[in-house]
PDB file of N, CA and C in Angstrom:
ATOM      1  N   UNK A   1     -13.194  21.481  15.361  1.00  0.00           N
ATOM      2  CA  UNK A   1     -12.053  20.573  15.421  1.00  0.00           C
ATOM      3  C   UNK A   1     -11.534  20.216  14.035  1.00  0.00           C
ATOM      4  N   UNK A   2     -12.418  20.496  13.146  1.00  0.00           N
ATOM      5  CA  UNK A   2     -12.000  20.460  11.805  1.00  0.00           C
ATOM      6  C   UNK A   2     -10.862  20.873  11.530  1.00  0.00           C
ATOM      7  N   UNK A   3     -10.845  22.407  11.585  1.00  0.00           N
ATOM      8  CA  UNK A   3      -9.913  22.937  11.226  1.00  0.00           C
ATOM      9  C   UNK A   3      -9.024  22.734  12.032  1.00  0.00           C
ATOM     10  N   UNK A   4      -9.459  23.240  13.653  1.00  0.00           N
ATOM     11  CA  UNK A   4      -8.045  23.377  14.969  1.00  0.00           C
ATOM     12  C   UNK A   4      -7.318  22.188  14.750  1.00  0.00           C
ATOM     13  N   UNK A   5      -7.409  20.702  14.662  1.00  0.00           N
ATOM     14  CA  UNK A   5      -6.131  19.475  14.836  1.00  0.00           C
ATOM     15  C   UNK A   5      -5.310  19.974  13.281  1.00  0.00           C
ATOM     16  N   UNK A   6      -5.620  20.103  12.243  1.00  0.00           N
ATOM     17  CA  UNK A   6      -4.655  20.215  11.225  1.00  0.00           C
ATOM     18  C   UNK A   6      -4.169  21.105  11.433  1.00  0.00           C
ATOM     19  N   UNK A   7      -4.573  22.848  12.144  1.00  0.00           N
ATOM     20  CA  UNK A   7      -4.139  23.678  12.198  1.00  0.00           C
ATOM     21  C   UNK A   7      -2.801  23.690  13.282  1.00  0.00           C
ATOM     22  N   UNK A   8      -3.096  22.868  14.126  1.00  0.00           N
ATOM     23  CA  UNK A   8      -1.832  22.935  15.209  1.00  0.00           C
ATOM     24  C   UNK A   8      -0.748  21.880  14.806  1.00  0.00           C
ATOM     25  N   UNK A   9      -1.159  20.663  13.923  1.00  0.00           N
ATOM     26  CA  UNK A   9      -0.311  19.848  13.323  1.00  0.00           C
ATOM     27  C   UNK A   9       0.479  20.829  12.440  1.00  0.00           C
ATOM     28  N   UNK A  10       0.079  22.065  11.653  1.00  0.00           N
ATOM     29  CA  UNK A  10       0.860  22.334  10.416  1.00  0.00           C
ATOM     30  C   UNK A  10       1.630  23.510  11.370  1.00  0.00           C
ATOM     31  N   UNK A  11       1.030  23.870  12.785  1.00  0.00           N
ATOM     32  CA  UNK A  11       2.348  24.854  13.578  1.00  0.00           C
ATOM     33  C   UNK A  11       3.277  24.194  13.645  1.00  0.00           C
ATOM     34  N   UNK A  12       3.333  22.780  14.168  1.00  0.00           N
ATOM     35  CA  UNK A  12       4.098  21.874  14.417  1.00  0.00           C
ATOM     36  C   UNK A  12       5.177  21.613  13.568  1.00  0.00           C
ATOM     37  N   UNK A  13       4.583  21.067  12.062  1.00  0.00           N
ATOM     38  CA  UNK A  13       4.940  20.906  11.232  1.00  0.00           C
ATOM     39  C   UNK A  13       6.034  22.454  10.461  1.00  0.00           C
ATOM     40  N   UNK A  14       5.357  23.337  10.657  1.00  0.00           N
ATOM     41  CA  UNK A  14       6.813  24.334  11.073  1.00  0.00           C
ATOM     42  C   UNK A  14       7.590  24.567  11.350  1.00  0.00           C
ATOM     43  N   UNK A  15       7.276  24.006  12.713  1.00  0.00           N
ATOM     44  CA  UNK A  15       8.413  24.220  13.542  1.00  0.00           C
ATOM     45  C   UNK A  15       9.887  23.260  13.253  1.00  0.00           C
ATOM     46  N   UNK A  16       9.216  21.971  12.908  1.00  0.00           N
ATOM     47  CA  UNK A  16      10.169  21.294  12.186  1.00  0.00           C
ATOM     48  C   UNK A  16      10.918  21.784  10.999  1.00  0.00           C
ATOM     49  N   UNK A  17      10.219  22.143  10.288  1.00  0.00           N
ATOM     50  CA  UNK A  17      10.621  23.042   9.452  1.00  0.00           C
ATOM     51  C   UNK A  17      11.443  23.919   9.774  1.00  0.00           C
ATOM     52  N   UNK A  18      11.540  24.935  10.568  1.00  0.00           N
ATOM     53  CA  UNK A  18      12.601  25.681  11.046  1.00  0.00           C
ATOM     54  C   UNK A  18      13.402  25.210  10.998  1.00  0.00           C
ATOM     55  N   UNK A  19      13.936  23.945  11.782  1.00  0.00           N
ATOM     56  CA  UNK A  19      14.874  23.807  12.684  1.00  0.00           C
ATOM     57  C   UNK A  19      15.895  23.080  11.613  1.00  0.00           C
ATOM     58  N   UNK A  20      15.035  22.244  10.121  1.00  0.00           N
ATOM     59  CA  UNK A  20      15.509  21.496   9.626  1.00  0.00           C
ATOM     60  C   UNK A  20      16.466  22.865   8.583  1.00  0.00           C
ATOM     61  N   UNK A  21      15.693  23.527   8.403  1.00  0.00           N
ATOM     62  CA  UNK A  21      16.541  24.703   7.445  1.00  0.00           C
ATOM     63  C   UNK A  21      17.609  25.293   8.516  1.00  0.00           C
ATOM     64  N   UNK A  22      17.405  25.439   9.265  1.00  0.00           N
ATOM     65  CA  UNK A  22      18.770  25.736  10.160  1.00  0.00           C
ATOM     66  C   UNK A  22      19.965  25.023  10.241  1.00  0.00           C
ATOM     67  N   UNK A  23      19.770  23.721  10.455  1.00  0.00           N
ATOM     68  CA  UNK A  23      20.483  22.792  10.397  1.00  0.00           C
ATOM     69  C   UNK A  23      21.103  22.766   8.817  1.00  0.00           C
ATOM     70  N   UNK A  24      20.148  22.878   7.995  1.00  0.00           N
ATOM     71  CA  UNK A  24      20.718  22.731   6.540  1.00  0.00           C
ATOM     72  C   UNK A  24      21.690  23.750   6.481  1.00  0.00           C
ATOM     73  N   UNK A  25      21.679  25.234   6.791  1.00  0.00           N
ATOM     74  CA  UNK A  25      22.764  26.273   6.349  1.00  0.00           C
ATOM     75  C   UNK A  25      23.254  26.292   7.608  1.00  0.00           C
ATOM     76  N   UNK A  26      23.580  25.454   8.246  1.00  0.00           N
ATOM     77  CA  UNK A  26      24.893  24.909   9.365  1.00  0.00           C
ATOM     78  C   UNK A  26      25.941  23.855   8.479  1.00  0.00           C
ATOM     79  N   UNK A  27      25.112  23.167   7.879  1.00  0.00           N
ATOM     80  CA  UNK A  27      25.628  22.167   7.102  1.00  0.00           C
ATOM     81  C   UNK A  27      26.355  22.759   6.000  1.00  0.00           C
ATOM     82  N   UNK A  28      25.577  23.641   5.157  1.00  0.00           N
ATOM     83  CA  UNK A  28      26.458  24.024   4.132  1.00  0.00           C
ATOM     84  C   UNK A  28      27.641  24.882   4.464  1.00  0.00           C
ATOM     85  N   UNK A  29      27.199  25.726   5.532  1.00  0.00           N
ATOM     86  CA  UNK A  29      28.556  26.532   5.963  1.00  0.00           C
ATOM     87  C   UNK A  29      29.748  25.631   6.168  1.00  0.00           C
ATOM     88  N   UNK A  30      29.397  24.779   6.996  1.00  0.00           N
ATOM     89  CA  UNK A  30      30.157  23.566   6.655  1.00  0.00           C
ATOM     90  C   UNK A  30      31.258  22.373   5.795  1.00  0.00           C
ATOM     91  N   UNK A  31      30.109  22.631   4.853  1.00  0.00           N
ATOM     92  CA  UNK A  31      30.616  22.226   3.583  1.00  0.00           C
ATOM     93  C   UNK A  31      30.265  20.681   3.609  1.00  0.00           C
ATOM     94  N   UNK A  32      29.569  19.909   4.169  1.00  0.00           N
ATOM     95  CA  UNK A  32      29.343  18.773   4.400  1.00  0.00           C
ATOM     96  C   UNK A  32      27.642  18.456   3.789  1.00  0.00           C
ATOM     97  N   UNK A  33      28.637  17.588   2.374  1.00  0.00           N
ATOM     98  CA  UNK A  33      27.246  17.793   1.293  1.00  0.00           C
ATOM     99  C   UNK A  33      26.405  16.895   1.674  1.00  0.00           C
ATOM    100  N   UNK A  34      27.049  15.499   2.118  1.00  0.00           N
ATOM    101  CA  UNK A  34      25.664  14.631   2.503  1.00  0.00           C
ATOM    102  C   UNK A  34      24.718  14.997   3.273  1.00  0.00           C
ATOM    103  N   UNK A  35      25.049  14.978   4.586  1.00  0.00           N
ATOM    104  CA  UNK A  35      24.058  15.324   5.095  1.00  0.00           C
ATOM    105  C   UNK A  35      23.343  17.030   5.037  1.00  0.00           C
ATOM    106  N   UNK A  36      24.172  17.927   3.962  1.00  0.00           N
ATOM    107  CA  UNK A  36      23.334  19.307   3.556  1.00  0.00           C
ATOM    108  C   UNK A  36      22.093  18.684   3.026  1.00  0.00           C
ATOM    109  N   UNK A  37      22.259  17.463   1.937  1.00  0.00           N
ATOM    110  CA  UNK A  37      21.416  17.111   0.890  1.00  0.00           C
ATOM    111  C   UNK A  37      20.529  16.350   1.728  1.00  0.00           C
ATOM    112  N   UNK A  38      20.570  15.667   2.841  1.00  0.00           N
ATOM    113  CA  UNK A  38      19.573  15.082   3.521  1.00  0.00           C
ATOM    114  C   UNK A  38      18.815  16.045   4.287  1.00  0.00           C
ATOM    115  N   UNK A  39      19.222  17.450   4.755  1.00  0.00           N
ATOM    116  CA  UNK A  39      18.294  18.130   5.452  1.00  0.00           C
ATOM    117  C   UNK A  39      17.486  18.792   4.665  1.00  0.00           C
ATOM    118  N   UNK A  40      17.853  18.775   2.861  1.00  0.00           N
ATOM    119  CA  UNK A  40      17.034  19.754   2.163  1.00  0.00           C
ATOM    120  C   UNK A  40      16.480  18.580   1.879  1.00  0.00           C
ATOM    121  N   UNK A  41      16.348  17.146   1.803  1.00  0.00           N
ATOM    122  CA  UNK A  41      15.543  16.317   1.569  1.00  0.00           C
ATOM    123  C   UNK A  41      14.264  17.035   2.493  1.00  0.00           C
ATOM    124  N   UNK A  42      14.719  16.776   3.586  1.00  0.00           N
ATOM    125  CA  UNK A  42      13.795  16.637   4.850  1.00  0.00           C
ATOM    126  C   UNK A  42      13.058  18.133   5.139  1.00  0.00           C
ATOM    127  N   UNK A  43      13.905  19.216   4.839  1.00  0.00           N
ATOM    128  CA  UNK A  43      12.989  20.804   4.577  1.00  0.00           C
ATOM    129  C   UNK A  43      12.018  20.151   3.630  1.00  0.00           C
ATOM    130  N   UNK A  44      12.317  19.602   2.166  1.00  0.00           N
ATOM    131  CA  UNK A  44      11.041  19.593   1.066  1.00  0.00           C
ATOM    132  C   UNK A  44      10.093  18.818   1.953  1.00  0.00           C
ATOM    133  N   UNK A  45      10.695  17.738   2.563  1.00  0.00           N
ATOM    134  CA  UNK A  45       9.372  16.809   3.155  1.00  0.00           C
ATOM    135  C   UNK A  45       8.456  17.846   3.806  1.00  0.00           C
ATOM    136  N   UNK A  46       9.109  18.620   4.774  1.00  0.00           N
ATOM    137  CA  UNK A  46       8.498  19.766   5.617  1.00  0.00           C
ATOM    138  C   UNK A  46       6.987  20.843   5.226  1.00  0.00           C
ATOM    139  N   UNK A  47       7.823  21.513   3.998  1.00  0.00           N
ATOM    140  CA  UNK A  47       6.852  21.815   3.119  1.00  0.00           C
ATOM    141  C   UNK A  47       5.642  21.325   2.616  1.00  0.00           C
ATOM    142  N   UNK A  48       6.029  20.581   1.840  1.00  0.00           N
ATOM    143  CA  UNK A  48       5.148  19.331   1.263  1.00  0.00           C
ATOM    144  C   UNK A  48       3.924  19.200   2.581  1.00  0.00           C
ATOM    145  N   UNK A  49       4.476  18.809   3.577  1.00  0.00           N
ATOM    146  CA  UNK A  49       3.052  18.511   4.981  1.00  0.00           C
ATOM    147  C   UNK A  49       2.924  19.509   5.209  1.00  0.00           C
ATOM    148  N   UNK A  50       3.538  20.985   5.297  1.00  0.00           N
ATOM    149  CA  UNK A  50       2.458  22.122   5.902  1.00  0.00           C
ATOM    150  C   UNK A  50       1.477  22.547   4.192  1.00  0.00           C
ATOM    151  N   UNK A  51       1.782  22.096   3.174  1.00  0.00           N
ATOM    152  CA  UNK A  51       1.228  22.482   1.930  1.00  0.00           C
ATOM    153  C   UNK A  51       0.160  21.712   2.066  1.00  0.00           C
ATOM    154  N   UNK A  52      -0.341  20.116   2.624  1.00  0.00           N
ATOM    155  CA  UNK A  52      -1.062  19.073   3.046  1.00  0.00           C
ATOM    156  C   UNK A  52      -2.278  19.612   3.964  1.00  0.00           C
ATOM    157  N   UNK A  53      -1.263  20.213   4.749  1.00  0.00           N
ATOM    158  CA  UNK A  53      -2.083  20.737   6.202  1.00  0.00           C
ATOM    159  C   UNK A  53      -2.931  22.007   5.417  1.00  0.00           C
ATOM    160  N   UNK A  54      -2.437  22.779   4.568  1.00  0.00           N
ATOM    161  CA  UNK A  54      -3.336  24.006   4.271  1.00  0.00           C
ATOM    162  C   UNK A  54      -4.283  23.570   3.390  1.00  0.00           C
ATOM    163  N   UNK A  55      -4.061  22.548   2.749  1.00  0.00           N
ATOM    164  CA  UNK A  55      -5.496  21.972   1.813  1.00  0.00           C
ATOM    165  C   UNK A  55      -6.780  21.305   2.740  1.00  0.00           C
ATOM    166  N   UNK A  56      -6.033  20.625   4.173  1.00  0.00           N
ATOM    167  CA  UNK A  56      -6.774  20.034   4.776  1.00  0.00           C
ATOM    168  C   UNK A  56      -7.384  21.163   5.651  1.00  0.00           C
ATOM    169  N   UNK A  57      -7.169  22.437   6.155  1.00  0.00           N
ATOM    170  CA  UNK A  57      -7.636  23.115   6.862  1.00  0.00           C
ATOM    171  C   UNK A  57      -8.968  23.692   5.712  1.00  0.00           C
ATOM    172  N   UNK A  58      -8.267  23.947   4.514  1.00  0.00           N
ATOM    173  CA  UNK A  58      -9.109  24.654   3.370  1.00  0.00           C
ATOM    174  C   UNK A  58     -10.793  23.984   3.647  1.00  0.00           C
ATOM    175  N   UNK A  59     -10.164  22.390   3.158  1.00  0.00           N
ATOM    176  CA  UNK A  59     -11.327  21.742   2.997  1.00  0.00           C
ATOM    177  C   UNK A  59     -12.236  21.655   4.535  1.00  0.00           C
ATOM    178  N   UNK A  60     -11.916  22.073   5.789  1.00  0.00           N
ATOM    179  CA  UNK A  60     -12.596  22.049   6.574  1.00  0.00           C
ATOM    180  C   UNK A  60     -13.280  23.816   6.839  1.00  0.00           C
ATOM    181  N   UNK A  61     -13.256  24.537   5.632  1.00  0.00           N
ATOM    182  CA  UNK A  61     -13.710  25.987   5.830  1.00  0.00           C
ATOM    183  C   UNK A  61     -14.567  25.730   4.439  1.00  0.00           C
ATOM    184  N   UNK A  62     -14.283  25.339   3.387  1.00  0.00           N
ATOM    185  CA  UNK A  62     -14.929  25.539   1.905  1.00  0.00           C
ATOM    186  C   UNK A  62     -15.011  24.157   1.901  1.00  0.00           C
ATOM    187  N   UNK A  63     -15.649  23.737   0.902  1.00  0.00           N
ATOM    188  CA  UNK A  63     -16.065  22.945  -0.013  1.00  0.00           C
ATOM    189  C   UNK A  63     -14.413  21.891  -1.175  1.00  0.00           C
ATOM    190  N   UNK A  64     -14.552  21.023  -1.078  1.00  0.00           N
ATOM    191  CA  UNK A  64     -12.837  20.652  -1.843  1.00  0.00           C
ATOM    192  C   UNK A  64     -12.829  19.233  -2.654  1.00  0.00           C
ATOM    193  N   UNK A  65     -13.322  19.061  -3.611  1.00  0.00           N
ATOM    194  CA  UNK A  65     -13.041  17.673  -4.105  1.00  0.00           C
ATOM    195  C   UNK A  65     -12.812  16.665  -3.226  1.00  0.00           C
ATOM    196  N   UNK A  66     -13.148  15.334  -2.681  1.00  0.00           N
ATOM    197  CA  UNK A  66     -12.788  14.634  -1.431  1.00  0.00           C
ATOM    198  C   UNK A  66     -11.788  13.915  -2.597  1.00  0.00           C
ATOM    199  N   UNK A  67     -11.908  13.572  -3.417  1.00  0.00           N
ATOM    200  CA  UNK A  67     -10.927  12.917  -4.356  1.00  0.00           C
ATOM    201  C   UNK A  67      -9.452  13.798  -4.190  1.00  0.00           C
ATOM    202  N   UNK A  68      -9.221  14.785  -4.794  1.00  0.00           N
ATOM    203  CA  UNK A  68      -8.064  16.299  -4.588  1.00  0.00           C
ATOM    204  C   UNK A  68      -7.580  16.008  -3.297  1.00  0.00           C
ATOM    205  N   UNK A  69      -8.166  16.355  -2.516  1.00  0.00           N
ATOM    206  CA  UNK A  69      -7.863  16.153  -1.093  1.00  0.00           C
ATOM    207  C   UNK A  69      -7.207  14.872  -0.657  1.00  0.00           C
ATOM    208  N   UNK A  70      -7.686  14.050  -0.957  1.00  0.00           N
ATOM    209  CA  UNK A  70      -7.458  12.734  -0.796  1.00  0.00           C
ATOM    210  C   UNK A  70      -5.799  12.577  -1.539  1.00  0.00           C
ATOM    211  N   UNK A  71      -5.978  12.755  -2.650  1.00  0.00           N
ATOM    212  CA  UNK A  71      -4.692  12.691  -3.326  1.00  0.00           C
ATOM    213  C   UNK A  71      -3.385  13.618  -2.841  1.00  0.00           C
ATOM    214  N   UNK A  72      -3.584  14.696  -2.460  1.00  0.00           N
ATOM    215  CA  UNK A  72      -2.592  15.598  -1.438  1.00  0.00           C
ATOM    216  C   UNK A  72      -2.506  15.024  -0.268  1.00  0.00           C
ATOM    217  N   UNK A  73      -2.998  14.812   0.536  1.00  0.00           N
ATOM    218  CA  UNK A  73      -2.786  13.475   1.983  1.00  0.00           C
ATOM    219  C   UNK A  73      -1.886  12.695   1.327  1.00  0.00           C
ATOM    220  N   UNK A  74      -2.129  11.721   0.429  1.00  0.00           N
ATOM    221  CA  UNK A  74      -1.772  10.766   0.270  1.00  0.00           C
ATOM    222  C   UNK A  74       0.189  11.097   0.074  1.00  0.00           C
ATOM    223  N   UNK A  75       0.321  12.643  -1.081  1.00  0.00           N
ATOM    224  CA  UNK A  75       1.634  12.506  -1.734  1.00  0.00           C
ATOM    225  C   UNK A  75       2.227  13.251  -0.263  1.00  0.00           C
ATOM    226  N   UNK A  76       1.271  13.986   0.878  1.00  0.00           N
ATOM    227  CA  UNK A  76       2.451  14.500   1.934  1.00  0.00           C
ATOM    228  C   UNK A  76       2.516  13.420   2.859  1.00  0.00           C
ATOM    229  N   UNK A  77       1.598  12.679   2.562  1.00  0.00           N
ATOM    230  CA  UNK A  77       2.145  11.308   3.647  1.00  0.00           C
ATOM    231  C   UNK A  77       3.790  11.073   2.776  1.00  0.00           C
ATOM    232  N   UNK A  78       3.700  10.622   1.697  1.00  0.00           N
ATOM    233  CA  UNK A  78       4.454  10.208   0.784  1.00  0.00           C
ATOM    234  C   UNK A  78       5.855  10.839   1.300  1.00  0.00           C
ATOM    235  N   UNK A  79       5.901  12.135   1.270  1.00  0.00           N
ATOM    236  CA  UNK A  79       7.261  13.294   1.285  1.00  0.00           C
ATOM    237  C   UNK A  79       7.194  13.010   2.395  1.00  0.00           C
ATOM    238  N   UNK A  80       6.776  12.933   4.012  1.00  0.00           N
ATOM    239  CA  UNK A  80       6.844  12.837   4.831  1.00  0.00           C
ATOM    240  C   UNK A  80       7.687  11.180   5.040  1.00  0.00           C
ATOM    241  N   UNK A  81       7.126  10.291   4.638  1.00  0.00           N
ATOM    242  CA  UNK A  81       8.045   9.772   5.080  1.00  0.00           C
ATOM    243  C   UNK A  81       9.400   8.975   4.318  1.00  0.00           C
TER     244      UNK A  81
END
């Protein structure tokens, strides 16, 4: 369970991801900068938590600084919200 809950959170966390970059080059085709610039806000947030999720899966296969770890949680909580 270590790994499997982060692992299906960071599918998840994909999937959002998709949908938010889609939306972003809808937007720019568009030409409608605010909200372009709020969906590439919200893609980086995206990233940022599946980048979270792969340190947290890491550390449930290897060995990981609990400090390191700790500090990546903390900045994709951060981008997340």
């Amino acid at each position: 369970l270590r790994v499997l809950v982060p692992f299906v959170g960071m599918l998840f966390v994909i999937h959002l991801a998709e949908h938010d970059r889609h939306r972003f080059v809808e937007e720019w085709k568009a030409r409608r900068s605010v909200s372009c610039g709020l969906f590439a806000i919200a893609l980086l947030g995206d990233v940022t938590d599946v980048l979270a999720h792969v340190c947290v899966i890491c550390a449930g296969l290897v060995h990981i600084d609990h400090g390191f770890l700790h500090a990546v949680e903390n900045y994709g909580m951060g981008f997340a919200v």
